[in-house]
PDB file of N, CA and C in Angstrom:
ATOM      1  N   UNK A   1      12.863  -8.178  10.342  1.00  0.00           N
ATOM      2  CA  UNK A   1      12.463  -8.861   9.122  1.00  0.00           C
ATOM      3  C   UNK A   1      13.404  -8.416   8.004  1.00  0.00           C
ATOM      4  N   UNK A   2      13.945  -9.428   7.158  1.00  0.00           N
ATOM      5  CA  UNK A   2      14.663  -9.011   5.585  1.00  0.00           C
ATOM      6  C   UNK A   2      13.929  -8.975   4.626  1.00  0.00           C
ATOM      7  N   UNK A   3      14.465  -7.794   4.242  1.00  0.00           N
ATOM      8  CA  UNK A   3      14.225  -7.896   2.622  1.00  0.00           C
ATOM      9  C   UNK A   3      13.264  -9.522   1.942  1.00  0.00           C
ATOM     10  N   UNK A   4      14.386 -10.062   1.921  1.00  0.00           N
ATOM     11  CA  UNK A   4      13.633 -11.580   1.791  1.00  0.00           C
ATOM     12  C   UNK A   4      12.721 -12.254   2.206  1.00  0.00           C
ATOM     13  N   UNK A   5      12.334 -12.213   3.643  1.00  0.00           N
ATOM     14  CA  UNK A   5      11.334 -12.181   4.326  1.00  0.00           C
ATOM     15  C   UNK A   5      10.221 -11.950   3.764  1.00  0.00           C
ATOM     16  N   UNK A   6      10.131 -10.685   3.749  1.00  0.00           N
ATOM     17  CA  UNK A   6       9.052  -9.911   2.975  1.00  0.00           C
ATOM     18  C   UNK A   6       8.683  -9.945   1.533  1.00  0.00           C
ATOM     19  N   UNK A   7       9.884 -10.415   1.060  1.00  0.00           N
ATOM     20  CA  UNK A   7       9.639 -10.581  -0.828  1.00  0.00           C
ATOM     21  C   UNK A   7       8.572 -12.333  -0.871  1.00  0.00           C
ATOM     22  N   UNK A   8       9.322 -12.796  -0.132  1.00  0.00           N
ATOM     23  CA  UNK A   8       8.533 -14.111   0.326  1.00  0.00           C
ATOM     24  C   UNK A   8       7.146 -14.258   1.051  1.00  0.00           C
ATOM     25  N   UNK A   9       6.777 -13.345   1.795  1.00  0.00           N
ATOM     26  CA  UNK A   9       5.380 -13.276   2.800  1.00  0.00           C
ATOM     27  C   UNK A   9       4.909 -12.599   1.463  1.00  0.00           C
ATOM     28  N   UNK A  10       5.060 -11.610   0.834  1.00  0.00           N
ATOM     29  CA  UNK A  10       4.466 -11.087  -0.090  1.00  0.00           C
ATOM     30  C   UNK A  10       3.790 -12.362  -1.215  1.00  0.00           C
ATOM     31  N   UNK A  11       5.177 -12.963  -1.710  1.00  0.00           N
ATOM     32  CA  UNK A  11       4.466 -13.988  -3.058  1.00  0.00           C
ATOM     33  C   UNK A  11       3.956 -15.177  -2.352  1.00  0.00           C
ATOM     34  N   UNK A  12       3.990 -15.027  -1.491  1.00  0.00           N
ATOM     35  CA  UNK A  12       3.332 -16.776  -0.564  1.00  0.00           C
ATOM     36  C   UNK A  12       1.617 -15.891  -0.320  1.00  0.00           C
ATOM     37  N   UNK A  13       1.377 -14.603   0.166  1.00  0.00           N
ATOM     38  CA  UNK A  13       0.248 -13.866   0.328  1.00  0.00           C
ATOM     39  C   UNK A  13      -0.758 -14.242  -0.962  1.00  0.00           C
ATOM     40  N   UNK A  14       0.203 -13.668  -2.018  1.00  0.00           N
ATOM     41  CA  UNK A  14      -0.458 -13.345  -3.342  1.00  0.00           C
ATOM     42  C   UNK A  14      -0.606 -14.912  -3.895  1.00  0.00           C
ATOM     43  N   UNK A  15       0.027 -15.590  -3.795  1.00  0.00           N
ATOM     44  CA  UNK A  15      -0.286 -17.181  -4.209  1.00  0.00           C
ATOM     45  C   UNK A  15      -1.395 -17.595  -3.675  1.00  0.00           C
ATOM     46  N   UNK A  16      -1.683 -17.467  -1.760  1.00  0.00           N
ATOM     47  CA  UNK A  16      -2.881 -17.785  -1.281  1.00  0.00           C
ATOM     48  C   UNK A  16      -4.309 -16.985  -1.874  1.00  0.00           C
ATOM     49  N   UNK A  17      -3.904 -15.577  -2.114  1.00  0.00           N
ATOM     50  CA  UNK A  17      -5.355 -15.011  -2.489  1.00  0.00           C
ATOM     51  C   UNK A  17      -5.724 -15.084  -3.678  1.00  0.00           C
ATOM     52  N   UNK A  18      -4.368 -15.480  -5.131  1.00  0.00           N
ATOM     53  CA  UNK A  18      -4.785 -16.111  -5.814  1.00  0.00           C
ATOM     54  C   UNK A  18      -4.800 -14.414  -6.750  1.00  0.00           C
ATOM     55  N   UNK A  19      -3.260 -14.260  -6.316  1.00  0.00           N
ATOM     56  CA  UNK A  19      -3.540 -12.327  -7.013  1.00  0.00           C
ATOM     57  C   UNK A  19      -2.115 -12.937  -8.128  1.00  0.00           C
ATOM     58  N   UNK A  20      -1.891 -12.415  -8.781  1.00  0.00           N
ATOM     59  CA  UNK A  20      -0.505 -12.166  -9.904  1.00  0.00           C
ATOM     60  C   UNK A  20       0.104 -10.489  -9.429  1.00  0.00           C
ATOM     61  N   UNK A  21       0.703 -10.580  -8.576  1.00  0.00           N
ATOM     62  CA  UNK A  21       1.534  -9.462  -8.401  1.00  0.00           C
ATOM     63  C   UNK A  21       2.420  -8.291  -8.763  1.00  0.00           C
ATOM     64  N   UNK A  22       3.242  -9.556  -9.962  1.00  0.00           N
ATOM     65  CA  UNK A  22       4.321  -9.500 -10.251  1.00  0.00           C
ATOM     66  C   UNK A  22       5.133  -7.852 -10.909  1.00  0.00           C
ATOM     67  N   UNK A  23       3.521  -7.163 -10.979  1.00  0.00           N
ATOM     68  CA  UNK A  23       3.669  -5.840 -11.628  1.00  0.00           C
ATOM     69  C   UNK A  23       3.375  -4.510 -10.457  1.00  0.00           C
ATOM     70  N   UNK A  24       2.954  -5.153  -9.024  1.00  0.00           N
ATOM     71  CA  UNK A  24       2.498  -4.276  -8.544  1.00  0.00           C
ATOM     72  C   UNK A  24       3.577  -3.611  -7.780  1.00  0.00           C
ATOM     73  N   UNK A  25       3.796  -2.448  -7.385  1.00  0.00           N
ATOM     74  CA  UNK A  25       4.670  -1.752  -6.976  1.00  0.00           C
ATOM     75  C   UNK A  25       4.625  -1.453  -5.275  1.00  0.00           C
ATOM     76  N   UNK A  26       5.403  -2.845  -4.878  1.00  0.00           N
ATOM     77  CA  UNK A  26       5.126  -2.740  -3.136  1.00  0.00           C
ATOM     78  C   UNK A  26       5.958  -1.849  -2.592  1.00  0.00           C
ATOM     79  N   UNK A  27       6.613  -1.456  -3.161  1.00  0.00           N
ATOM     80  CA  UNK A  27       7.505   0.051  -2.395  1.00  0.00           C
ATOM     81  C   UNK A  27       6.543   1.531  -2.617  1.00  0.00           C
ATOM     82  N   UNK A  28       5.700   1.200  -3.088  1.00  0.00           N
ATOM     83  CA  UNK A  28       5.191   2.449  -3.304  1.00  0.00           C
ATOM     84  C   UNK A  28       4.013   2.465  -2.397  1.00  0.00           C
ATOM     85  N   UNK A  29       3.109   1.236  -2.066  1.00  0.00           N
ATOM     86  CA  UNK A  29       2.311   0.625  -0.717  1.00  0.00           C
ATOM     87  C   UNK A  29       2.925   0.967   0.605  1.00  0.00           C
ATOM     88  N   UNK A  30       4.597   0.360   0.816  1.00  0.00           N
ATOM     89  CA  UNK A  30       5.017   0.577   1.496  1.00  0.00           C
ATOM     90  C   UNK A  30       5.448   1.848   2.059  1.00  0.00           C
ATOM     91  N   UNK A  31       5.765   2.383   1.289  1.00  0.00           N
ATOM     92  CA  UNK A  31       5.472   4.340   1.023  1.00  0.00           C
ATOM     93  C   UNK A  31       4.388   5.150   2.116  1.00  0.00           C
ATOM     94  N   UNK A  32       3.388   4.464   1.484  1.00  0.00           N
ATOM     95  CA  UNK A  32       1.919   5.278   2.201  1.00  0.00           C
ATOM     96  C   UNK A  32       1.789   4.489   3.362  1.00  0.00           C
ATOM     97  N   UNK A  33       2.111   3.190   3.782  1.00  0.00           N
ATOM     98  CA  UNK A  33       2.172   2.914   4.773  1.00  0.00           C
ATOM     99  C   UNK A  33       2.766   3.334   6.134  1.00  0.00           C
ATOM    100  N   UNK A  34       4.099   4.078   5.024  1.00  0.00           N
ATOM    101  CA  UNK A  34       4.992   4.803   6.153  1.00  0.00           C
ATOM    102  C   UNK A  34       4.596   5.882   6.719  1.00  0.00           C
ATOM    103  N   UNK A  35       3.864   6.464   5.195  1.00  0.00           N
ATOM    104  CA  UNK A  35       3.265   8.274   5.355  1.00  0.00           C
ATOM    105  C   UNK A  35       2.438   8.286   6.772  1.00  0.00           C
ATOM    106  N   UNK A  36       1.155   7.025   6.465  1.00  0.00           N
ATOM    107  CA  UNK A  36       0.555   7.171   7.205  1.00  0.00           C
ATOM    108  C   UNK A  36       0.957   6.704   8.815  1.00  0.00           C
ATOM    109  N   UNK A  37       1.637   5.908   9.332  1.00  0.00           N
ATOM    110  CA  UNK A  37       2.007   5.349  10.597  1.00  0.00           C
ATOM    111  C   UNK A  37       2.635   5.988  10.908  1.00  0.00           C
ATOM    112  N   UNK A  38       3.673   7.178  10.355  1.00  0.00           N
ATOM    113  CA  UNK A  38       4.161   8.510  10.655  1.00  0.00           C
ATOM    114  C   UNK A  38       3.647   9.642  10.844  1.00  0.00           C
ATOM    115  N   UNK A  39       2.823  10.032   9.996  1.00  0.00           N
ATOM    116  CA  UNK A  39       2.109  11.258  10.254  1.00  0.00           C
ATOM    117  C   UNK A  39       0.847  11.199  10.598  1.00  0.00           C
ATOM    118  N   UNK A  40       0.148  10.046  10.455  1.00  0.00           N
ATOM    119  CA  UNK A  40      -1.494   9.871  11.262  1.00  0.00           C
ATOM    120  C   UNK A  40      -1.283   9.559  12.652  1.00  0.00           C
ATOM    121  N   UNK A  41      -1.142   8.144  13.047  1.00  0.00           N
ATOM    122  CA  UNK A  41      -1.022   7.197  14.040  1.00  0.00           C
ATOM    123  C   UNK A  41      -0.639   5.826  13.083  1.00  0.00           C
ATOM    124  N   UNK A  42      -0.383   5.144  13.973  1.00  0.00           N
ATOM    125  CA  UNK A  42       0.286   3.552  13.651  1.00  0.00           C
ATOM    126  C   UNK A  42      -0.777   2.812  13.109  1.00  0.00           C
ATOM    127  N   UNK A  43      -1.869   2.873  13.520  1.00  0.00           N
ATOM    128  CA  UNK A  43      -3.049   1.694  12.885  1.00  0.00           C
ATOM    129  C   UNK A  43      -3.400   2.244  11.581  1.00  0.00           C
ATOM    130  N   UNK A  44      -2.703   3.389  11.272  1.00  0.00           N
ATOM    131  CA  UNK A  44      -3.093   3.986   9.979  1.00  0.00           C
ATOM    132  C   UNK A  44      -3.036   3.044   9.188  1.00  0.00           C
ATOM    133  N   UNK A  45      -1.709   2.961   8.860  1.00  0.00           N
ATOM    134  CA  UNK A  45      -0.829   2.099   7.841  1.00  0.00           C
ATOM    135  C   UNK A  45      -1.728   0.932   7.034  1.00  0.00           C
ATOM    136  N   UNK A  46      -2.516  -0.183   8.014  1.00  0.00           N
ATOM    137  CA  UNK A  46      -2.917  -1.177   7.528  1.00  0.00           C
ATOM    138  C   UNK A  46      -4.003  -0.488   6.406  1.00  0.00           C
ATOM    139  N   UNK A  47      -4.572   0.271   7.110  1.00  0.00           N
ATOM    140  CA  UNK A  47      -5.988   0.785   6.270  1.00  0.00           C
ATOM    141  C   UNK A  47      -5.433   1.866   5.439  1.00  0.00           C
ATOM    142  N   UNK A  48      -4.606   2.267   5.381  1.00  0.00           N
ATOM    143  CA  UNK A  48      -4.543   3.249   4.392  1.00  0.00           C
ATOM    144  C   UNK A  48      -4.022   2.220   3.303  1.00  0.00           C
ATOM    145  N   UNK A  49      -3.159   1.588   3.119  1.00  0.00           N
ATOM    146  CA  UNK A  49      -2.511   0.493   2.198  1.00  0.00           C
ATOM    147  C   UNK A  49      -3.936  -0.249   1.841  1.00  0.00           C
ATOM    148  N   UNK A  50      -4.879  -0.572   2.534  1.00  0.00           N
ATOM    149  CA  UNK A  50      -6.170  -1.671   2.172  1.00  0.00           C
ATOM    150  C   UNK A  50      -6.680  -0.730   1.085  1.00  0.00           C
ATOM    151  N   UNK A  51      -7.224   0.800   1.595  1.00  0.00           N
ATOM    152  CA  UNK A  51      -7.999   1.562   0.783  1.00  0.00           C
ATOM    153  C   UNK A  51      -7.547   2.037  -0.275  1.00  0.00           C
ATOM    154  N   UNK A  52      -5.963   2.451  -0.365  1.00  0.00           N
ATOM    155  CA  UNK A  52      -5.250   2.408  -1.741  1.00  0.00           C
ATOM    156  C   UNK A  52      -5.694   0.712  -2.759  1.00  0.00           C
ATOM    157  N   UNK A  53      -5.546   0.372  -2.025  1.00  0.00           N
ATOM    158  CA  UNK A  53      -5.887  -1.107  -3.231  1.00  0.00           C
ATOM    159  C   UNK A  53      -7.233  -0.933  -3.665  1.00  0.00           C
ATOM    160  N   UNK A  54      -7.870  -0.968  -2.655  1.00  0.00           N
ATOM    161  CA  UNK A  54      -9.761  -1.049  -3.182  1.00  0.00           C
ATOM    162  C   UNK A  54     -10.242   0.214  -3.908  1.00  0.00           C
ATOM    163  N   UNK A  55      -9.635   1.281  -3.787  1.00  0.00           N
ATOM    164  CA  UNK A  55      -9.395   2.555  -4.585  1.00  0.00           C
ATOM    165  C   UNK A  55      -9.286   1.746  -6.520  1.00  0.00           C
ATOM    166  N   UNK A  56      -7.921   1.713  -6.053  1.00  0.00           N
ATOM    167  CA  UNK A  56      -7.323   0.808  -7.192  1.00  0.00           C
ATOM    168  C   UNK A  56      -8.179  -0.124  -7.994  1.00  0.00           C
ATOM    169  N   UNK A  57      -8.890  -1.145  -6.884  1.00  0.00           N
ATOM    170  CA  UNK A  57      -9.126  -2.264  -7.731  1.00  0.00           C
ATOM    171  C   UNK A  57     -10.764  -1.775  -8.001  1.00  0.00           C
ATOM    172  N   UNK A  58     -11.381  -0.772  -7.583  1.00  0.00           N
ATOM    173  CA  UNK A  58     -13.316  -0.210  -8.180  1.00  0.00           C
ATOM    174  C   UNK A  58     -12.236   0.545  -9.311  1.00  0.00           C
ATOM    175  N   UNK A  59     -10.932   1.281  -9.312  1.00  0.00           N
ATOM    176  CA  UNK A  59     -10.591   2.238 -10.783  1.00  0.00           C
ATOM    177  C   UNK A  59     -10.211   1.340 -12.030  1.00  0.00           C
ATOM    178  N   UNK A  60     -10.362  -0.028 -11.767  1.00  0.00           N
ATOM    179  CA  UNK A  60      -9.727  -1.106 -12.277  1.00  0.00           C
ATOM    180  C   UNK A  60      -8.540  -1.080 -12.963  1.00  0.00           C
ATOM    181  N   UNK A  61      -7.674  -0.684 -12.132  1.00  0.00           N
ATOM    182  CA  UNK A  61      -6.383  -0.445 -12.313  1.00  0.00           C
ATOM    183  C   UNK A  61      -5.988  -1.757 -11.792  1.00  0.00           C
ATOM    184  N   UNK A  62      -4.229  -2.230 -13.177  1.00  0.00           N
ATOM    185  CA  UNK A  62      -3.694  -3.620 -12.652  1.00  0.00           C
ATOM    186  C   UNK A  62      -2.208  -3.045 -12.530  1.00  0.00           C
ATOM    187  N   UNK A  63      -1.905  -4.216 -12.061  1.00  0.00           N
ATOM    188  CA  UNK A  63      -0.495  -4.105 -11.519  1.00  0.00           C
ATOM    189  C   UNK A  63       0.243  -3.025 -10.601  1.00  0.00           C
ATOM    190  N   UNK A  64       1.005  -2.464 -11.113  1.00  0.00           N
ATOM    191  CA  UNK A  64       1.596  -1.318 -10.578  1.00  0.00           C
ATOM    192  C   UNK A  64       0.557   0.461 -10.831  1.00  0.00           C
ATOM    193  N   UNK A  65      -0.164   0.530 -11.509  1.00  0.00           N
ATOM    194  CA  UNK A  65      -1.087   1.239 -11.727  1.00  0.00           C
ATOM    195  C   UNK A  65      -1.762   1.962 -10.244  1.00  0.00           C
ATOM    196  N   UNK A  66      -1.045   1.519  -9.226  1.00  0.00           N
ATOM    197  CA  UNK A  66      -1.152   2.611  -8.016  1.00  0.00           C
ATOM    198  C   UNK A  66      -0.804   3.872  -8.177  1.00  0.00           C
ATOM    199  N   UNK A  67      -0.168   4.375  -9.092  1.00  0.00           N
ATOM    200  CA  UNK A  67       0.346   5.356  -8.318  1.00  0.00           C
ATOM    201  C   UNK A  67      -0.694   6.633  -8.034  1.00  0.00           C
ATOM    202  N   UNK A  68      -1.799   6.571  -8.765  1.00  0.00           N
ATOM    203  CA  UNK A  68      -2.790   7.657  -8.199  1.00  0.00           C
ATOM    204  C   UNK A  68      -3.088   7.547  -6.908  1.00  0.00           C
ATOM    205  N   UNK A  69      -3.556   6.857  -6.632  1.00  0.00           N
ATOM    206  CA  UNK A  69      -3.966   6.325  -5.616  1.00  0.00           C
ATOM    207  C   UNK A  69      -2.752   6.577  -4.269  1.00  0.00           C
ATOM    208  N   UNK A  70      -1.768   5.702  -4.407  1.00  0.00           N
ATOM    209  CA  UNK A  70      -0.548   5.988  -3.699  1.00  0.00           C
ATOM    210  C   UNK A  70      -0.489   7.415  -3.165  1.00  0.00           C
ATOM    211  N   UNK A  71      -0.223   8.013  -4.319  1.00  0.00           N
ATOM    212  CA  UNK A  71       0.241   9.417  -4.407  1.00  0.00           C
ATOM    213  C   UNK A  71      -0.786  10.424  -3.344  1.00  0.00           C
ATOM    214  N   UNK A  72      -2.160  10.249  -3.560  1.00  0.00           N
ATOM    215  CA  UNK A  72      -3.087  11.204  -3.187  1.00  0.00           C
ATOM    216  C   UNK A  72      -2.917  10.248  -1.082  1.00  0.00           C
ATOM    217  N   UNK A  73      -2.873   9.264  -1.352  1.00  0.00           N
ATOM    218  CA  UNK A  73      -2.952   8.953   0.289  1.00  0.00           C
ATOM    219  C   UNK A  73      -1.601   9.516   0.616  1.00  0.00           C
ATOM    220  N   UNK A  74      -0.587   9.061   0.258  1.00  0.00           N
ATOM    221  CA  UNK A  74       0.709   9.789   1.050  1.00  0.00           C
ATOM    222  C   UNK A  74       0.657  10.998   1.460  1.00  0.00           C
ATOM    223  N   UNK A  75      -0.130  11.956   0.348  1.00  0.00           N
ATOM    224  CA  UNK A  75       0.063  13.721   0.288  1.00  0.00           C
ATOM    225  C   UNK A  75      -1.173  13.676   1.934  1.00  0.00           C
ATOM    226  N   UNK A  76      -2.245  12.876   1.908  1.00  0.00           N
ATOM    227  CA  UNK A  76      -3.089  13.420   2.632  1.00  0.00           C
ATOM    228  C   UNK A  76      -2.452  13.120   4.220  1.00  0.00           C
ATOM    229  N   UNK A  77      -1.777  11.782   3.923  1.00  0.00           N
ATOM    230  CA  UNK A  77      -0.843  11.827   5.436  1.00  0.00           C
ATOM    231  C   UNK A  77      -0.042  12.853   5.644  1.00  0.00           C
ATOM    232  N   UNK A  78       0.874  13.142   4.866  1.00  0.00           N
ATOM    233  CA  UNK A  78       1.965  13.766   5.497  1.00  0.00           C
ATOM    234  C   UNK A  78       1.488  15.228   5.641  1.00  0.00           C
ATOM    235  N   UNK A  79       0.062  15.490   5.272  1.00  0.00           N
ATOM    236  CA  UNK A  79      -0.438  16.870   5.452  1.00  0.00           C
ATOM    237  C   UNK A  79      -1.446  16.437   6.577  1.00  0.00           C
ATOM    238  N   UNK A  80      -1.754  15.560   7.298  1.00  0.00           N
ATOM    239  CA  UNK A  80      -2.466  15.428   7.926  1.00  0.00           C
ATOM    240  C   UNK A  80      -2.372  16.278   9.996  1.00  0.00           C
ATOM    241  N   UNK A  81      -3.028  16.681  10.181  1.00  0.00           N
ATOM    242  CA  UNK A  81      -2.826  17.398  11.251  1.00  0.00           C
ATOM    243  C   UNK A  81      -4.239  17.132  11.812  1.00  0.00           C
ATOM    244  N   UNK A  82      -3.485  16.358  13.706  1.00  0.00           N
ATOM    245  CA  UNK A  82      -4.265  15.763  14.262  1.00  0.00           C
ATOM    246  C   UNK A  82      -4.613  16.922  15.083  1.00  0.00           C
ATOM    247  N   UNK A  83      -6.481  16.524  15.462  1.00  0.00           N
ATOM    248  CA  UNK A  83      -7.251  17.866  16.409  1.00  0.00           C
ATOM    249  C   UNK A  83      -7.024  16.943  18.131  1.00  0.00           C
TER     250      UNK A  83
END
């Protein structure tokens, strides 16, 4: 997938759900997505990226206003140690 690809699945996403994006910071989603599918397991990713948003959207935080959120899931992946 390109760059483009993805800049496109992204604003075609956000057009269908009817979100304004334009401020939110998908490299930083993409971030914790990595943290987690790296240092948890692979199915992490989807749900850790879902629960950063819904985090986000009960703190009613807009746009790019992840980064709490972001920040505290990445740290808990990459410290995460499986039993």
């Amino acid at each position: 997938m390109t760059e483009n690809t993805l800049e496109k699945w992204v604003a075609a996403l956000a057009t269908e759900l009817d979100l304004d994006i334009a401020d939110v910071d998908v490299q930083a989603l993409l971030d914790v997505a990595r943290d987690a599918a790296h240092s948890v397991v692979r199915p992490a990713a989807p749900l850790a990226t879902f629960l950063v948003g819904y985090a986000a959207g009960r703190r009613g935080a807009a746009g790019d206003d992840l980064t709490p959120e972001c920040d505290r899931a990445s740290a808990l992946a990459r410290d995460w140690v499986a039993e």
